[in-house]
Each structure stands twice: as structure tokens, then as C-alpha cells.
N, C-alpha and C. Protein backbone atom coordinates (compact mmCIF):
# COMPACT_ATOMS: atom_id res chain seq x y z
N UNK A 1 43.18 6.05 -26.07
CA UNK A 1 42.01 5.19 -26.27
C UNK A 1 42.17 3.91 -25.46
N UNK A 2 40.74 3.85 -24.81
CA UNK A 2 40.96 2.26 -23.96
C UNK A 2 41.06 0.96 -25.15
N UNK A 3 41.67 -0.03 -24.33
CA UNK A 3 42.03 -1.05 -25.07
C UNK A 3 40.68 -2.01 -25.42
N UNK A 4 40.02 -2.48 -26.51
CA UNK A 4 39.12 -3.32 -26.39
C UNK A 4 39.47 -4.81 -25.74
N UNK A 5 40.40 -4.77 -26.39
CA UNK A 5 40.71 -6.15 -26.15
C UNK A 5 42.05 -6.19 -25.54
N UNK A 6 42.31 -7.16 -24.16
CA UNK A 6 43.80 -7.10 -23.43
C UNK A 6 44.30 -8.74 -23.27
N UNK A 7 45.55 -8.76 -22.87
CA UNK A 7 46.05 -9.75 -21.83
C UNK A 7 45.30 -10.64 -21.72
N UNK A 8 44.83 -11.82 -21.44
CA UNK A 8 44.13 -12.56 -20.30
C UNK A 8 42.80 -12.36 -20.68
N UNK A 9 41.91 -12.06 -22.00
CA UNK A 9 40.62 -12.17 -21.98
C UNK A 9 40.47 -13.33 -23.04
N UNK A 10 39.61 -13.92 -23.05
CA UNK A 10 38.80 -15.12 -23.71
C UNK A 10 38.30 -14.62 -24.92
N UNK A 11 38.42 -14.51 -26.62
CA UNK A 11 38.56 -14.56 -27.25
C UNK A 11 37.39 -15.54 -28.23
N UNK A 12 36.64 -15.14 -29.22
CA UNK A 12 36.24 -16.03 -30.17
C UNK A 12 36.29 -15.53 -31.71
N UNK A 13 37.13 -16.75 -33.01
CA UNK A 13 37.61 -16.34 -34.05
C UNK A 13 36.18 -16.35 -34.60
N UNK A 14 36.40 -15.22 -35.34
CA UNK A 14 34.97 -14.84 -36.55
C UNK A 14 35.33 -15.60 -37.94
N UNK A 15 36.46 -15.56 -38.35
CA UNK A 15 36.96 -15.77 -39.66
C UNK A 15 38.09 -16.84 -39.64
N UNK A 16 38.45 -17.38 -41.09
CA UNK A 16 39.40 -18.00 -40.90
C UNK A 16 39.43 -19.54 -41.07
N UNK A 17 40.32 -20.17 -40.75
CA UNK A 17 40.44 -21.37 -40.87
C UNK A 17 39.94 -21.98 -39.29
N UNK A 18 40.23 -21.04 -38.39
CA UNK A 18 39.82 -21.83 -36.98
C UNK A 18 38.49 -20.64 -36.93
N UNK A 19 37.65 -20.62 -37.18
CA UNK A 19 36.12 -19.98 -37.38
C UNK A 19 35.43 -20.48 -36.13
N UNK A 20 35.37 -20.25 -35.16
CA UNK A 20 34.44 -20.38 -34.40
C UNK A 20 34.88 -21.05 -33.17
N UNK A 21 36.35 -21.31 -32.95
CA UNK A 21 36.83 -21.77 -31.75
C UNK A 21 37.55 -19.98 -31.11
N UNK A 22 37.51 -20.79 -29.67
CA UNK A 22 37.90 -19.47 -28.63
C UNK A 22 38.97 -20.14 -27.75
N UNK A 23 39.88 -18.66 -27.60
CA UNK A 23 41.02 -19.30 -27.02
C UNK A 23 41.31 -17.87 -26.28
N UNK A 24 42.67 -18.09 -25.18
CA UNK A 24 42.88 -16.97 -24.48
C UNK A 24 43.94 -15.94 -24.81
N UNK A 25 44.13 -14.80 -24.90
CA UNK A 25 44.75 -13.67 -25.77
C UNK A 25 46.38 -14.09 -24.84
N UNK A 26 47.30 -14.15 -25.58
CA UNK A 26 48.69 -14.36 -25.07
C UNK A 26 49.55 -13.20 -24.84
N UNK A 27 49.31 -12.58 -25.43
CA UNK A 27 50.24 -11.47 -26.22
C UNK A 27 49.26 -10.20 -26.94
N UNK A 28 49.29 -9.16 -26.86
CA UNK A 28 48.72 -8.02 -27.72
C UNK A 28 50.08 -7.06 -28.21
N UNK A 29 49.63 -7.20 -29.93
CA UNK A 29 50.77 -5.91 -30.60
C UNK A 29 49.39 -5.00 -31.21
N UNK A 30 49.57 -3.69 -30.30
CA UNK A 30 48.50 -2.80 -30.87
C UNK A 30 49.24 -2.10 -31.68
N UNK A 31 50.82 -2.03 -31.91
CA UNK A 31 51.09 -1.18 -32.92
C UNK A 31 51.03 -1.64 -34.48
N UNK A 32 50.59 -3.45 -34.61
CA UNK A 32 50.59 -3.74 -35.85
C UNK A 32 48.71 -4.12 -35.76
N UNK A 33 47.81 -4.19 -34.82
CA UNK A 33 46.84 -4.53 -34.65
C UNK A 33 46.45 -5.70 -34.79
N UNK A 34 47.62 -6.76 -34.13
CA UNK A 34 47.43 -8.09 -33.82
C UNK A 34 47.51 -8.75 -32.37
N UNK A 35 47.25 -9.96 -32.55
CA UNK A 35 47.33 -10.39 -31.06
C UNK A 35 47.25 -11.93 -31.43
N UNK A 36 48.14 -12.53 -30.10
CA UNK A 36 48.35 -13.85 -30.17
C UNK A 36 47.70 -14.67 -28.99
N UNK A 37 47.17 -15.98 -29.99
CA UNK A 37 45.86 -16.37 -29.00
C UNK A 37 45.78 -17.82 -28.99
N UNK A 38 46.53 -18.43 -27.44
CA UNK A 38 46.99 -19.96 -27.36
C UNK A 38 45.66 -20.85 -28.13
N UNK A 39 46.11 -21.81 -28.85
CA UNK A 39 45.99 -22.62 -29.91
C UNK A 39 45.20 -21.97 -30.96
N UNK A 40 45.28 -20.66 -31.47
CA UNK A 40 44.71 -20.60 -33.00
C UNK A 40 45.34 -19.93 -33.83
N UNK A 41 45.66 -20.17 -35.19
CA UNK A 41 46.47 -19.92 -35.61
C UNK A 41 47.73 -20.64 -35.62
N UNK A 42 47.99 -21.42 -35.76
CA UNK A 42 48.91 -22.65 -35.32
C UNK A 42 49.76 -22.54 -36.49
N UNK A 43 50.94 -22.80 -36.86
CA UNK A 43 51.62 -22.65 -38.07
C UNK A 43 52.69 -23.87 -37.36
N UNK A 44 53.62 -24.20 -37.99
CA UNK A 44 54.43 -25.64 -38.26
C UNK A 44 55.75 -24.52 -38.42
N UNK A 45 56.61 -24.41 -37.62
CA UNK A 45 58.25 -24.13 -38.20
C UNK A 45 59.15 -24.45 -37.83
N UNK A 46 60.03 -24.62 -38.81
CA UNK A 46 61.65 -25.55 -38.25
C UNK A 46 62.46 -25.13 -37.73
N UNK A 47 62.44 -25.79 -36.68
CA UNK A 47 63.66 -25.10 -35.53
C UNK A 47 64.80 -25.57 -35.50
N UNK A 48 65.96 -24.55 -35.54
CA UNK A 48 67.33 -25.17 -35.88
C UNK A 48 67.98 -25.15 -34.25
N UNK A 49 68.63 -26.40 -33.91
CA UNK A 49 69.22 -26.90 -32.29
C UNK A 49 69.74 -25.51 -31.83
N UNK A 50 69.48 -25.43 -30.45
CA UNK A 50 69.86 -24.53 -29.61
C UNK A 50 70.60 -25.09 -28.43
N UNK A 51 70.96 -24.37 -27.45
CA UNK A 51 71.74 -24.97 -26.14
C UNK A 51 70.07 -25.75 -25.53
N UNK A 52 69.28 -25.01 -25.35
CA UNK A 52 68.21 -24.85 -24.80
C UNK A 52 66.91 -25.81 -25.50
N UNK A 53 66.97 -25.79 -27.09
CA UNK A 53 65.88 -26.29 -27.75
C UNK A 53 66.41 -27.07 -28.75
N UNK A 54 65.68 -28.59 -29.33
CA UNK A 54 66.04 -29.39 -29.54
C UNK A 54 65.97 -29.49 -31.20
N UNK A 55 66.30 -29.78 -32.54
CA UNK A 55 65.99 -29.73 -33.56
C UNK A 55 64.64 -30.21 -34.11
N UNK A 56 63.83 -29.71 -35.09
CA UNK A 56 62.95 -30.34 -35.21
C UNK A 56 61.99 -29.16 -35.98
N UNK A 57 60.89 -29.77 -36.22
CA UNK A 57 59.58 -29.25 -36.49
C UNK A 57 58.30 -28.56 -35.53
N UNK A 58 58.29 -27.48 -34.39
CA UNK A 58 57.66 -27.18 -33.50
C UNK A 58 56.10 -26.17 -34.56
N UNK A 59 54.96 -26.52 -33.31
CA UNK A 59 53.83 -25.75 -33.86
C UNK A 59 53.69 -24.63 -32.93
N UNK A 60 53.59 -23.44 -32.93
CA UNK A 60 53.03 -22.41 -32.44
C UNK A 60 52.04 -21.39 -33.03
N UNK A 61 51.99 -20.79 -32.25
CA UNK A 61 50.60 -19.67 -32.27
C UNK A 61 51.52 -18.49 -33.22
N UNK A 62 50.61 -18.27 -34.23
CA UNK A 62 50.58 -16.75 -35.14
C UNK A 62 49.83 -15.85 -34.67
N UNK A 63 50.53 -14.38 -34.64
CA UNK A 63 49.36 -13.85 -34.42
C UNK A 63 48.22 -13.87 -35.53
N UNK A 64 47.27 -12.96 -35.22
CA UNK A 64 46.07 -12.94 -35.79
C UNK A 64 45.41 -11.83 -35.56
N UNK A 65 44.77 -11.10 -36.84
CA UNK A 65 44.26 -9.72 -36.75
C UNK A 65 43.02 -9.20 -35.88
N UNK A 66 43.09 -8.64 -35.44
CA UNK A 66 42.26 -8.05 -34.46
C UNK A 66 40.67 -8.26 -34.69
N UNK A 67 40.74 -7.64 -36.18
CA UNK A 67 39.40 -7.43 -36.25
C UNK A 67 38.84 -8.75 -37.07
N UNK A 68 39.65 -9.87 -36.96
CA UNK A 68 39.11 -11.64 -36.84
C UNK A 68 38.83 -12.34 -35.84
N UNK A 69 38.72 -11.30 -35.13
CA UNK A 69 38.46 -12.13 -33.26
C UNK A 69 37.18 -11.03 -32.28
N UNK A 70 36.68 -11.51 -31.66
CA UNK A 70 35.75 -10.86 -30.74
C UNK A 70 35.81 -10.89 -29.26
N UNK A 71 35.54 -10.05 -28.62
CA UNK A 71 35.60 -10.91 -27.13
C UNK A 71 34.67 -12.11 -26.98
N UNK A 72 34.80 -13.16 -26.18
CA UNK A 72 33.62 -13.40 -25.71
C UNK A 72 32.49 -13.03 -24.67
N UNK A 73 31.55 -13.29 -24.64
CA UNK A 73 30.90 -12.42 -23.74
C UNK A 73 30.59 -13.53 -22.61
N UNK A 74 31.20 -12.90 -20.88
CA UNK A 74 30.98 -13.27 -20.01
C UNK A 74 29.96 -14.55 -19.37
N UNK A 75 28.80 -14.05 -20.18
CA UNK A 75 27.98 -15.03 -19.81
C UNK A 75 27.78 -15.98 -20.57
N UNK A 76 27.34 -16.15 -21.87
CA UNK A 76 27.37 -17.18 -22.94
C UNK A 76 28.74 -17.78 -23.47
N UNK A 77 29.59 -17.12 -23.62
CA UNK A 77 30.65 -17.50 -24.17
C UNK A 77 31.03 -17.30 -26.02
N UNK A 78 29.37 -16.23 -26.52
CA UNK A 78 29.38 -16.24 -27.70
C UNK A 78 30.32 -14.62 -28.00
N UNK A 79 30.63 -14.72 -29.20
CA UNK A 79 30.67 -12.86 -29.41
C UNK A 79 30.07 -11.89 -29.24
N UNK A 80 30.82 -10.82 -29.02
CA UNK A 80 30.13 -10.21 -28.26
C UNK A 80 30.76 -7.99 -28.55
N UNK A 81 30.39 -7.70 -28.80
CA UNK A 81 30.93 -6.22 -29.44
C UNK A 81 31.39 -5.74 -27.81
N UNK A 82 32.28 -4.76 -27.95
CA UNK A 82 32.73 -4.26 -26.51
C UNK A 82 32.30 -2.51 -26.23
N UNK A 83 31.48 -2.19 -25.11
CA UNK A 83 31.44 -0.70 -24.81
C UNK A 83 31.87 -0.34 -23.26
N UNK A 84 32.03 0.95 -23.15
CA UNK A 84 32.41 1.38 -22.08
C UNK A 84 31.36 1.96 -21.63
N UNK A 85 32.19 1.86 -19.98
CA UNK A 85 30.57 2.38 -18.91
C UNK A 85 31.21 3.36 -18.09
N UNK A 86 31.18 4.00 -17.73
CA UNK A 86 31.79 4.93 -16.35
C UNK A 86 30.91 5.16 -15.44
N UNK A 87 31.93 4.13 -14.31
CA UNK A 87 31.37 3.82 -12.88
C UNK A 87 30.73 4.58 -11.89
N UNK A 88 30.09 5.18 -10.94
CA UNK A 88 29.99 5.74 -9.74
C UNK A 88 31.05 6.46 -9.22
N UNK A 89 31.91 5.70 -9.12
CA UNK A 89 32.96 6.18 -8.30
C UNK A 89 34.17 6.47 -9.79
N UNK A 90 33.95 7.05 -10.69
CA UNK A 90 34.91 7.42 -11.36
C UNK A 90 35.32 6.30 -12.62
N UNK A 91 35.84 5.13 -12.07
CA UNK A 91 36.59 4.20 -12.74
C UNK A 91 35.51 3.71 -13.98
N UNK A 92 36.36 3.47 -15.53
CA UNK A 92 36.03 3.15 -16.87
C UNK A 92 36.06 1.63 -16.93
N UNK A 93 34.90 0.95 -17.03
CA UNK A 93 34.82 -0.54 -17.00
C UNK A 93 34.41 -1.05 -18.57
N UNK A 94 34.72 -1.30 -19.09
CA UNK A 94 34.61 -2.50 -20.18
C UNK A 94 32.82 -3.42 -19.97
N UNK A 95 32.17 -3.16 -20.86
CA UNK A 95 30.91 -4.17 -21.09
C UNK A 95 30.50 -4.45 -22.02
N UNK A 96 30.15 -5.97 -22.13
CA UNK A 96 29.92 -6.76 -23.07
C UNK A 96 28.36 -6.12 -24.01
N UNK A 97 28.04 -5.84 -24.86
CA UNK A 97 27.00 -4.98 -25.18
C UNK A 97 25.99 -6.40 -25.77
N UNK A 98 26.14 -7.46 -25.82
CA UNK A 98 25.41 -8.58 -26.13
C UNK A 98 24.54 -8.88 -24.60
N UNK A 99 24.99 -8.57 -23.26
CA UNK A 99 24.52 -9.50 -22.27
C UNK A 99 24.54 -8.07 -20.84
N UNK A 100 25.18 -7.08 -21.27
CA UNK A 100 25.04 -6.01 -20.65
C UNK A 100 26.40 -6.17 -19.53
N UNK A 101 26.81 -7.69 -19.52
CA UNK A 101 27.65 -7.65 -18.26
C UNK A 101 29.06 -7.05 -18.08
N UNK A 102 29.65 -6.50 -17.30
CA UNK A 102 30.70 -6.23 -16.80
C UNK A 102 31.87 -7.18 -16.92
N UNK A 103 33.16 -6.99 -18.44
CA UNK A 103 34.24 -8.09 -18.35
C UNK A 103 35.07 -7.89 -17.45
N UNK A 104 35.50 -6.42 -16.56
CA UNK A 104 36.63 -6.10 -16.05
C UNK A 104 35.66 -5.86 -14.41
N UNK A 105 36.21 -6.35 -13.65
CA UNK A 105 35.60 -5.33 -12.29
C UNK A 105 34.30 -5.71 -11.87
């Protein structure tokens, strides 16, 4: 099955405490059906000194469940449901079904 959502696409939360901000996908775990998405989901944890990293209190990104996030859609920037198209020449492209447009290609 193609991936709805990958790598490097633009993102907007449906649910939640960050409800309605969009951010860009960091990370995808399709085997737990999460994905991590720079600044949402933010959690606070204590980091104990490393050679490398310093003691303290750092914030990072949690993931966050799949089906609490949407793509955004190309042109507006709102949510947007995802379908597939198959091209002319063979190749399976990804489209935004809110605006008709093409996310990949």
C-alpha cells in the first residue's frame, strides 16, 4: 500500500492540544502508525550529561498519531484527504482531493 503520508510533507493537526497548527513530518513509524512533526507535540524531558549533551531540561517533538494529522493541501494550506491518480505514462501520484492538485510530481 502507498504511503499517505511521507518524509518532508507539510502536515495540519486535527486534534489535540496543538489543534490547528501545521508543521513538517520528521520522521514516519508506519509500524506503530505514528509520525514525528517539528514543533508539535512538544514534551519537556530531563537529560542526564553526555560527552556530547549538556545536563538539563530539553523540549522535543513526540510523535503523534496518524490519524490526528492531515496533509495539507498544496494550494490553501488547509486539510485536505489524500487519493491516488495513475499517470499517462504509468507512474502513481498522490492528490490532494480538496483542490484536485498534485502533492508529489
Amino acid at each position: 500500500m502507498a504511503a499517505k503520508i511521507k518524509k518532508g510533507d507539510t502536515v495540519v493537526v486535527l486534534t489535540g492540544r496543538d489543534k490547528g497548527k501545521s508543521g513538517e513530518v520528521i520522521k514516519m513509524m508506519p509500524e506503530d502508525n505514528k509520525a514525528l512533526v517539528r514543533g508539535i507535540n512538544m514534551v519537556r524531558r530531563h537529560q542526564k550529561q553526555t560527552q556530547t549533551q549538556e545536563a538539563g531540561i530539553v523540549a522535543k517533538e513526540a510523535p503523534i498519531h496518524v490519524s490526528n494529522i492531515a496533509l495539507a493541501d498544496p494550494k490553501d494550506g488547509k486539510a485536505t484527504r489524500v487519493g491516488f491518480k495513475v499517470q499517462e505514462d504509468g507512474t502513481k501520484v498522490r492528490v490532494a482531493k480538496r483542490s484536485g492538485d498534485l502533492i508529489d510530481g
